[in-house]
PDB file of N, CA and C in Angstrom:
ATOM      1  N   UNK A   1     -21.348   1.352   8.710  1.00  0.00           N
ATOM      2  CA  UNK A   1     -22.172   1.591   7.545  1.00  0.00           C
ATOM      3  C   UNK A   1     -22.037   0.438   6.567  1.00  0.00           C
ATOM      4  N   UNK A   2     -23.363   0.079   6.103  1.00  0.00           N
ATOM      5  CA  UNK A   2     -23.221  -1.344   4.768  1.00  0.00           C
ATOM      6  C   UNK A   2     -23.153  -0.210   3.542  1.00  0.00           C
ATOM      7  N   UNK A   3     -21.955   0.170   2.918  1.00  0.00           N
ATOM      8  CA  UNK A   3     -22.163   0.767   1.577  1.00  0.00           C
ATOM      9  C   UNK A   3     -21.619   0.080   0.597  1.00  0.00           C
ATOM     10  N   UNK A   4     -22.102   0.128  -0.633  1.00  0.00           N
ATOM     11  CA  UNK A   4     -21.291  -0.400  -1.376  1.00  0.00           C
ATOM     12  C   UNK A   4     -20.579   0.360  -2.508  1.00  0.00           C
ATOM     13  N   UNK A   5     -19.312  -0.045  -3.233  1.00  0.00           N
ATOM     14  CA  UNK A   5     -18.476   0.510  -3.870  1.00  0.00           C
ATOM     15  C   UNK A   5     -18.776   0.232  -4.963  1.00  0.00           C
ATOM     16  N   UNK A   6     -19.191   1.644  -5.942  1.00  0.00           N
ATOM     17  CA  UNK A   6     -19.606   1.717  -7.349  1.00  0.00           C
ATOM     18  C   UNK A   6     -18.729   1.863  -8.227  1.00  0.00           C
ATOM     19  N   UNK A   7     -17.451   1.593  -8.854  1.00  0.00           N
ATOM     20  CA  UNK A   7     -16.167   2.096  -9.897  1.00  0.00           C
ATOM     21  C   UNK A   7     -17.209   2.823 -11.197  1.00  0.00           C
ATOM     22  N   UNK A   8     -16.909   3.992 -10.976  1.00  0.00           N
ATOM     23  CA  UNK A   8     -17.270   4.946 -12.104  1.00  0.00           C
ATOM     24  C   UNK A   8     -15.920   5.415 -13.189  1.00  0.00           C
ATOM     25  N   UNK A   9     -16.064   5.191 -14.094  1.00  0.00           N
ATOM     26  CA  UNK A   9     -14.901   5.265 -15.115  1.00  0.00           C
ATOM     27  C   UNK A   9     -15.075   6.865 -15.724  1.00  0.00           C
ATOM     28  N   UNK A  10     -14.724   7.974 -15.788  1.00  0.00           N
ATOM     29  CA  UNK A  10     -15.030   9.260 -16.139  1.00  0.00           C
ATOM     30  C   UNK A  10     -14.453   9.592 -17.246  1.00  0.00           C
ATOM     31  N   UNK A  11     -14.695  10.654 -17.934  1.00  0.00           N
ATOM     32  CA  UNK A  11     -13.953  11.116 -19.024  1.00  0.00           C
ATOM     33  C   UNK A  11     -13.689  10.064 -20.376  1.00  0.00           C
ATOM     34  N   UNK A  12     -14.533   9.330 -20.665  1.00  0.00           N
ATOM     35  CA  UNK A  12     -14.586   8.081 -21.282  1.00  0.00           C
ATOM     36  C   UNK A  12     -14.499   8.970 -22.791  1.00  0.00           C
ATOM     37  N   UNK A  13     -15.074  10.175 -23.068  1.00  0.00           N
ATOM     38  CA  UNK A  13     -15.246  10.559 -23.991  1.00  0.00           C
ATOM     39  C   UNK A  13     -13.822  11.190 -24.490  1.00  0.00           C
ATOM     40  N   UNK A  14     -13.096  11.568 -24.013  1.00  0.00           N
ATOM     41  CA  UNK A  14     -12.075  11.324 -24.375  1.00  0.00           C
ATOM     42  C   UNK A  14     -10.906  10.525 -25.564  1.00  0.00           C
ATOM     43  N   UNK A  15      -9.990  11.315 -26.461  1.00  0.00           N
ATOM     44  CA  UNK A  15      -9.217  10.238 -27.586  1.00  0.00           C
ATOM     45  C   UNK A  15      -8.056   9.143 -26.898  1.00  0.00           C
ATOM     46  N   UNK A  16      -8.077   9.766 -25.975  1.00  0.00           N
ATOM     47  CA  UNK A  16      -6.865   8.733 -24.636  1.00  0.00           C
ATOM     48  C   UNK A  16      -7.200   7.768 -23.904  1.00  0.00           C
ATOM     49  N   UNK A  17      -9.069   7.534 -23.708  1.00  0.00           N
ATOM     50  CA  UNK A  17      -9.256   6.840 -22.889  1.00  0.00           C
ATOM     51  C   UNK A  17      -9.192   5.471 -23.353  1.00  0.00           C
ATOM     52  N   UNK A  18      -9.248   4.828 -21.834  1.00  0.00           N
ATOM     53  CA  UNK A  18      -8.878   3.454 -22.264  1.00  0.00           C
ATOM     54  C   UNK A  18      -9.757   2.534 -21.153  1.00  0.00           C
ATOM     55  N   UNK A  19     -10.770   2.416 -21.111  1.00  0.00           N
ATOM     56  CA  UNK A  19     -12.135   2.186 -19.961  1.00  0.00           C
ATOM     57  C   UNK A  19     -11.474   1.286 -19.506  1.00  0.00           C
ATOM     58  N   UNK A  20     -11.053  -0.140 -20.787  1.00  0.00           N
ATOM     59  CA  UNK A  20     -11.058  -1.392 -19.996  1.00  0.00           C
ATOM     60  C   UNK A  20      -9.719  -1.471 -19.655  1.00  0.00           C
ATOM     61  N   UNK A  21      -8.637  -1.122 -19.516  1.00  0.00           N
ATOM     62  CA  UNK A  21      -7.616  -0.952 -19.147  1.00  0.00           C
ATOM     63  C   UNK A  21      -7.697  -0.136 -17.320  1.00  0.00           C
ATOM     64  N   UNK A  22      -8.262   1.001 -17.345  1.00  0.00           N
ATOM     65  CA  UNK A  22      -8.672   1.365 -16.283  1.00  0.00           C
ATOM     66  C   UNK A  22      -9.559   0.494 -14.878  1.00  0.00           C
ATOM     67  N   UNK A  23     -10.573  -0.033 -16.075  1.00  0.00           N
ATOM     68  CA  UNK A  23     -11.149  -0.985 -15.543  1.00  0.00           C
ATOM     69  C   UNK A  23     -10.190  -2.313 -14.412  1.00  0.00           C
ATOM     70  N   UNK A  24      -9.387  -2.705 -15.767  1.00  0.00           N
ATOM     71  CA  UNK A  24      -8.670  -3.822 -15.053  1.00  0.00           C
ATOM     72  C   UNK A  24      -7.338  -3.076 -13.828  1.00  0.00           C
ATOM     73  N   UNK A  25      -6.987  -2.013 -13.644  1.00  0.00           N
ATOM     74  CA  UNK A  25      -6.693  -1.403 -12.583  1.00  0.00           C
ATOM     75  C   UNK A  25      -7.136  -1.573 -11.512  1.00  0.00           C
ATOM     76  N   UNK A  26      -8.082  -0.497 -12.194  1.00  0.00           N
ATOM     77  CA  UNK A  26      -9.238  -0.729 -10.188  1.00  0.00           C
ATOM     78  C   UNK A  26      -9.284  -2.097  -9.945  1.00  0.00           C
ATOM     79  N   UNK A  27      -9.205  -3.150 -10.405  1.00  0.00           N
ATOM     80  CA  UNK A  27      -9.664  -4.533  -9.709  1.00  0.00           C
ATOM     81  C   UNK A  27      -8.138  -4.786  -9.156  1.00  0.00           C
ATOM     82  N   UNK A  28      -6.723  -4.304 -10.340  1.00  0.00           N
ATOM     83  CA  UNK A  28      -5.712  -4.707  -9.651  1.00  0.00           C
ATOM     84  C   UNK A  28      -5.490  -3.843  -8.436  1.00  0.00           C
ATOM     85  N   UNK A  29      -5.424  -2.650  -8.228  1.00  0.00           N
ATOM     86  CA  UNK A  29      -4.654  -1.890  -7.116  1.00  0.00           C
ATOM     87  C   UNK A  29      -5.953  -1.579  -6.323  1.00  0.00           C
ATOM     88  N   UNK A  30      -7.505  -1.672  -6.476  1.00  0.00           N
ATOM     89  CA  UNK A  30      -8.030  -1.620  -5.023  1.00  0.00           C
ATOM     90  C   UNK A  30      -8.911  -2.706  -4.676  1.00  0.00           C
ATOM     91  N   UNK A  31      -8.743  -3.617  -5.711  1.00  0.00           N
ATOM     92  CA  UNK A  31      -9.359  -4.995  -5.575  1.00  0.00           C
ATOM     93  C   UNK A  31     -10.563  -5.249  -5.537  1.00  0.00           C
ATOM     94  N   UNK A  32     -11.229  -5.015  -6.142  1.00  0.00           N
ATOM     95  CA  UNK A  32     -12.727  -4.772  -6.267  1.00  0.00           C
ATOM     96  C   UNK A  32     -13.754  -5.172  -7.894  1.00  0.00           C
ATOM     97  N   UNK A  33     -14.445  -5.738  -7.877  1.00  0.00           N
ATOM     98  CA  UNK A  33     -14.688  -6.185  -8.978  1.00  0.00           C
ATOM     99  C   UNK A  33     -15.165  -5.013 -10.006  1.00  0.00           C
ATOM    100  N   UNK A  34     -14.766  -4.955 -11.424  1.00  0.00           N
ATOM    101  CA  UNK A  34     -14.889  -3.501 -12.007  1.00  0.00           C
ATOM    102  C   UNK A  34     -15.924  -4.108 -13.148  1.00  0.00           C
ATOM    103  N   UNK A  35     -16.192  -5.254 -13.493  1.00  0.00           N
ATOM    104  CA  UNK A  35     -17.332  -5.288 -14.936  1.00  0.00           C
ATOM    105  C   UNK A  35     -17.655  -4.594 -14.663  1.00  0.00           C
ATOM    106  N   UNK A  36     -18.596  -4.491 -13.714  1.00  0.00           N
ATOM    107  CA  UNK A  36     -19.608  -3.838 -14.890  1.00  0.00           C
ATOM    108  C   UNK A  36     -19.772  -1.999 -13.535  1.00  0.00           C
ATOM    109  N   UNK A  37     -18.214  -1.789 -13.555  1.00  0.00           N
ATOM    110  CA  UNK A  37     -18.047  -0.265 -13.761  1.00  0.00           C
ATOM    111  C   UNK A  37     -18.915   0.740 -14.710  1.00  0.00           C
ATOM    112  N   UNK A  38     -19.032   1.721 -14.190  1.00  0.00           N
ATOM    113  CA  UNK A  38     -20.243   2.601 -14.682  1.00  0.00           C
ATOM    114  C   UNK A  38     -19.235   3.661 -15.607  1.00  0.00           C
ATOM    115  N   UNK A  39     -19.124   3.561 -17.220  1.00  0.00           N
ATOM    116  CA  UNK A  39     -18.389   4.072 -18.077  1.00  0.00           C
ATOM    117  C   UNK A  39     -19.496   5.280 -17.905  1.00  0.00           C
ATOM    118  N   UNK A  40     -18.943   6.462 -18.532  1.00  0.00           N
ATOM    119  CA  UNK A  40     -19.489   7.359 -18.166  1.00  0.00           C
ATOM    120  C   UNK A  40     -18.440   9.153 -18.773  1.00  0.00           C
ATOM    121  N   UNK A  41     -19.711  10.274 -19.413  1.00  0.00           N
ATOM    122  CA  UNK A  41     -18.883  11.221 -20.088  1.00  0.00           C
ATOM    123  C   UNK A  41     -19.836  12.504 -19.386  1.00  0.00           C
ATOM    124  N   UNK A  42     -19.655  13.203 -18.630  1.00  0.00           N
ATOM    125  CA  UNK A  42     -20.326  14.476 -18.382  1.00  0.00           C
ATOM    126  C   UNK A  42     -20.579  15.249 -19.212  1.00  0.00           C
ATOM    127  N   UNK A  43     -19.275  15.423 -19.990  1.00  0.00           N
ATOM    128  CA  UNK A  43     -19.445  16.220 -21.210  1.00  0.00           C
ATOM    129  C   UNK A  43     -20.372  15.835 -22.235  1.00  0.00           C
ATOM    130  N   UNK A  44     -20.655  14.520 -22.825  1.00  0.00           N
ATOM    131  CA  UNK A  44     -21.880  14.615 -23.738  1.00  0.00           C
ATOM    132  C   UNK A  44     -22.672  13.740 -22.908  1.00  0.00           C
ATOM    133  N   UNK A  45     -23.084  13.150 -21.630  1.00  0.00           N
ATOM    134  CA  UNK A  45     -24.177  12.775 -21.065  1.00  0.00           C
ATOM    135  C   UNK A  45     -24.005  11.529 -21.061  1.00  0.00           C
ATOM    136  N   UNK A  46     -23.254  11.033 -21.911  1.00  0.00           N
ATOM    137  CA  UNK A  46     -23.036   9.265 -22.230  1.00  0.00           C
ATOM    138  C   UNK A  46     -22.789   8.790 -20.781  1.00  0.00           C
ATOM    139  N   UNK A  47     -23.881   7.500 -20.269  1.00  0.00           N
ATOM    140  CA  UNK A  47     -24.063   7.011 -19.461  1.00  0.00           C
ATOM    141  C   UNK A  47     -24.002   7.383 -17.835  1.00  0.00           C
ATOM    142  N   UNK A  48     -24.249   8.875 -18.425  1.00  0.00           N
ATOM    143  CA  UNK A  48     -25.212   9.636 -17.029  1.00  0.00           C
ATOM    144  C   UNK A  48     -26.436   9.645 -16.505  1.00  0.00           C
ATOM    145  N   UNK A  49     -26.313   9.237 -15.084  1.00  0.00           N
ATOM    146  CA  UNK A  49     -27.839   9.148 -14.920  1.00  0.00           C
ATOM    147  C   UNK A  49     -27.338   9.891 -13.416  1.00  0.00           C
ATOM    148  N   UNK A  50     -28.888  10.313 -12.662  1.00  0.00           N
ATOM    149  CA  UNK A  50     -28.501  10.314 -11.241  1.00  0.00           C
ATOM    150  C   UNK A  50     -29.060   8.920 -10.081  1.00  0.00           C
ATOM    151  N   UNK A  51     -28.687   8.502  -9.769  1.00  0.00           N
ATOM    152  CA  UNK A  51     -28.574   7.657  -8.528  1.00  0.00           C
ATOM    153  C   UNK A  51     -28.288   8.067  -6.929  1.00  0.00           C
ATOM    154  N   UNK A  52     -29.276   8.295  -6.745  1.00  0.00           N
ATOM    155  CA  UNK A  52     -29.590   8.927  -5.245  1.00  0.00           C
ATOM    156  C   UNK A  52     -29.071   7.271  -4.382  1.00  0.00           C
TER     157      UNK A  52
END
Protein backbone atom coordinates (compact mmCIF):
# COMPACT_ATOMS: atom_id res chain seq x y z
CA UNK A 1 0.00 0.00 0.00
CA UNK A 2 1.38 3.83 -0.94
CA UNK A 3 -0.17 5.58 2.27
CA UNK A 4 0.86 8.36 3.71
CA UNK A 5 1.39 9.41 7.40
CA UNK A 6 -0.72 12.38 8.64
CA UNK A 7 0.59 13.49 12.58
CA UNK A 8 -2.65 14.73 14.05
CA UNK A 9 -1.97 16.59 17.35
CA UNK A 10 -5.41 16.08 19.57
CA UNK A 11 -6.69 17.65 22.54
CA UNK A 12 -4.93 20.93 21.64
CA UNK A 13 -7.68 22.62 23.50
CA UNK A 14 -6.53 21.76 26.45
CA UNK A 15 -4.47 24.15 29.56
CA UNK A 16 -1.49 21.40 29.34
CA UNK A 17 -1.09 21.24 25.85
CA UNK A 18 1.95 21.80 24.28
CA UNK A 19 1.42 21.18 20.18
CA UNK A 20 4.92 22.19 19.35
CA UNK A 21 6.66 20.27 21.81
CA UNK A 22 4.59 17.21 20.81
CA UNK A 23 5.17 18.13 17.49
CA UNK A 24 8.95 18.00 17.84
CA UNK A 25 8.48 14.36 19.38
CA UNK A 26 6.81 12.74 16.69
CA UNK A 27 9.70 13.82 14.37
CA UNK A 28 12.12 12.67 17.29
CA UNK A 29 10.81 9.10 18.29
CA UNK A 30 8.94 8.14 14.90
CA UNK A 31 10.83 10.24 12.56
CA UNK A 32 8.62 11.76 10.39
CA UNK A 33 8.25 15.24 9.44
CA UNK A 34 5.55 17.01 11.88
CA UNK A 35 5.18 20.96 10.48
CA UNK A 36 2.71 21.07 9.40
CA UNK A 37 0.88 18.31 11.76
CA UNK A 38 -2.82 18.73 11.83
CA UNK A 39 -3.42 20.66 15.44
CA UNK A 40 -6.72 19.87 16.17
CA UNK A 41 -9.76 20.00 19.29
CA UNK A 42 -12.97 17.73 18.95
CA UNK A 43 -14.27 19.34 21.69
CA UNK A 44 -14.73 22.87 20.21
CA UNK A 45 -14.19 21.85 16.40
CA UNK A 46 -10.86 23.82 16.15
CA UNK A 47 -9.25 22.48 13.09
CA UNK A 48 -11.68 19.72 12.35
CA UNK A 49 -12.50 18.80 9.18
CA UNK A 50 -13.30 15.32 7.58
CA UNK A 51 -10.82 13.90 5.08
CA UNK A 52 -11.97 10.83 3.44
Amino acid sequence: MDLTVVPVLNKIDLPAAEPERVAEEIEDIVGIDATDAVRCSAKNRRGCKRSD
